[in-house]
C-alpha atoms as a PDB file:
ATOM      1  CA  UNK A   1     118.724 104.858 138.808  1.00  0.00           C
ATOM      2  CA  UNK A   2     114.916 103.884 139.907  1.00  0.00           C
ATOM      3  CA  UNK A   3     111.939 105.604 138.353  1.00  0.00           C
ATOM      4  CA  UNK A   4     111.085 107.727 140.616  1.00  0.00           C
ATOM      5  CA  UNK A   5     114.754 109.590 140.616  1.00  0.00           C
ATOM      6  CA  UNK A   6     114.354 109.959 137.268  1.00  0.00           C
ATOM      7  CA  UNK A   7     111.672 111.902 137.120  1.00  0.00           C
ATOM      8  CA  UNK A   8     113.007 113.784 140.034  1.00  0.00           C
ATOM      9  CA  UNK A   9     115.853 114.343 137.733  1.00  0.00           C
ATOM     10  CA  UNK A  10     113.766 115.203 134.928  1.00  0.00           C
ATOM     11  CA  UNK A  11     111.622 117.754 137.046  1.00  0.00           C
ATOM     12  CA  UNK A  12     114.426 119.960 138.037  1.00  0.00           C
ATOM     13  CA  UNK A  13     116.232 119.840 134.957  1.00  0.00           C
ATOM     14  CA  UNK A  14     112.620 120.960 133.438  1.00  0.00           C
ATOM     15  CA  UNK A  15     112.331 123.356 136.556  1.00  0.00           C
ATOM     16  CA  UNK A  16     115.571 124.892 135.704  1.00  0.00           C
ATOM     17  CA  UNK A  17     115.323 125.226 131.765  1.00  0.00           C
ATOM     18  CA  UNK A  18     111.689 127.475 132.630  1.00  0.00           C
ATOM     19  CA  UNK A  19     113.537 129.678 134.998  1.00  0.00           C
ATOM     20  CA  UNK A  20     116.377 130.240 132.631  1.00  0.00           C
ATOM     21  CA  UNK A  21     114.283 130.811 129.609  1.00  0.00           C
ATOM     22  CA  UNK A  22     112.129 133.159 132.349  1.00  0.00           C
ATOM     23  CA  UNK A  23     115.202 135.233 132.919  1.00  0.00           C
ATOM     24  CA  UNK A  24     116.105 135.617 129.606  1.00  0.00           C
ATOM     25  CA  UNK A  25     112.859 136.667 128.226  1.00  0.00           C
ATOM     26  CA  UNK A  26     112.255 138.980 131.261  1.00  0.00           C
ATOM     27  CA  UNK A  27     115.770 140.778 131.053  1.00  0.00           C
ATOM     28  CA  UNK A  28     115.884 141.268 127.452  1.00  0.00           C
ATOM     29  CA  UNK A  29     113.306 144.082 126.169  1.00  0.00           C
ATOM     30  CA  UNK A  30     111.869 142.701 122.563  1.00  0.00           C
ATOM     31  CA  UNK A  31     111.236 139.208 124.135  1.00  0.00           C
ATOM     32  CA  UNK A  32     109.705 141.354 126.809  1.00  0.00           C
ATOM     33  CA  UNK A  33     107.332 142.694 124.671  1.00  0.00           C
ATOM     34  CA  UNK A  34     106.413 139.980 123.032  1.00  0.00           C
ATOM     35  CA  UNK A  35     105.652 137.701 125.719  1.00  0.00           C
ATOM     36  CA  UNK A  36     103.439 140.673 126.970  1.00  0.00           C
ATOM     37  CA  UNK A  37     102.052 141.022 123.470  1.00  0.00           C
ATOM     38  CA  UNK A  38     100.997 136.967 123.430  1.00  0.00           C
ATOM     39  CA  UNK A  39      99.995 136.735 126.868  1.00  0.00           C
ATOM     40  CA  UNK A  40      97.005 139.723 125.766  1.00  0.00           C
ATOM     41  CA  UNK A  41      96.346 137.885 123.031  1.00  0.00           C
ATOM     42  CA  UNK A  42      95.978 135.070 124.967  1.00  0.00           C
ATOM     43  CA  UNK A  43      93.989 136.214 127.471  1.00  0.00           C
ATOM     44  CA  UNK A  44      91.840 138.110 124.917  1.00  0.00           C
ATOM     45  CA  UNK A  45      90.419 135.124 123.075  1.00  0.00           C
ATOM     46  CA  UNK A  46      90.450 132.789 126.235  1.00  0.00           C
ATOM     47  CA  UNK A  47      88.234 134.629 128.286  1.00  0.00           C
ATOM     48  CA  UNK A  48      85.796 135.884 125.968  1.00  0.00           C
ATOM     49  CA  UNK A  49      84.941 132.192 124.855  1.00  0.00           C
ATOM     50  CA  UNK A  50      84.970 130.478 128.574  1.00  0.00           C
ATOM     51  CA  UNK A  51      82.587 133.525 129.902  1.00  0.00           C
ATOM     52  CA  UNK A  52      80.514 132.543 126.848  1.00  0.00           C
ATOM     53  CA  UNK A  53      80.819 129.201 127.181  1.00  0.00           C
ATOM     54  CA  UNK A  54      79.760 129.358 130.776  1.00  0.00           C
ATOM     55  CA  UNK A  55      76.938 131.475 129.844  1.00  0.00           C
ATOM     56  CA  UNK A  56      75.616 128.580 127.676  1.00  0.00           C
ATOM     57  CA  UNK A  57      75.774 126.068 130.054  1.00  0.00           C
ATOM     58  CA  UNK A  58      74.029 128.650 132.736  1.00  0.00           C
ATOM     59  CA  UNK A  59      71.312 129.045 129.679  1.00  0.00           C
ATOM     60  CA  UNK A  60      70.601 125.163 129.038  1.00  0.00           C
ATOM     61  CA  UNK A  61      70.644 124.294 132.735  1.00  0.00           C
ATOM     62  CA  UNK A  62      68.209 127.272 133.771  1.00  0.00           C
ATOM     63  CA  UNK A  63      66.350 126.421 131.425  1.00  0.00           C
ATOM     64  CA  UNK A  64      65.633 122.663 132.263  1.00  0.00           C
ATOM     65  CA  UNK A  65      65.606 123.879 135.790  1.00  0.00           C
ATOM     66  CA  UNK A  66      62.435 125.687 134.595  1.00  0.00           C
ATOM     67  CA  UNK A  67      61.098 123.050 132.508  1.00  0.00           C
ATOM     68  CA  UNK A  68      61.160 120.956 135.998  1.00  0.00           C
ATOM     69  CA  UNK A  69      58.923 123.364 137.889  1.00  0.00           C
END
């Protein structure tokens, strides 16, 4: 078997283990939940620091933008 078979190989085997795990968590209720649950929590603390993050950078560069002028 060449290289790039196996990683074709690889990447549906991979492919397949997500949407099974996918099912399973989507068609039983607790995992359900929690997967909701985690994703929020996720998304809570992600966003809040890249908006600030980006509002950083948008500080420092409009300010040497200024500086320029």
């Amino acid at each position: 078997m060449t290289a790039p078979q196996a990683r074709t190989v690889a990447n549906v085997v991979l492919a397949a283990a997500g949407l099974a795990a996918a099912y399973v968590v989507i068609t039983t209720p607790p995992l359900r939940r929690l997967a909701m649950r985690a994703t929020r929590a996720w998304l809570g603390a992600s966003v809040p620091v890249f908006l600030a993050s980006q509002l950083g950078q948008a500080w420092g560069e409009s300010r040497n933008d200024h500086a320029l002028t």
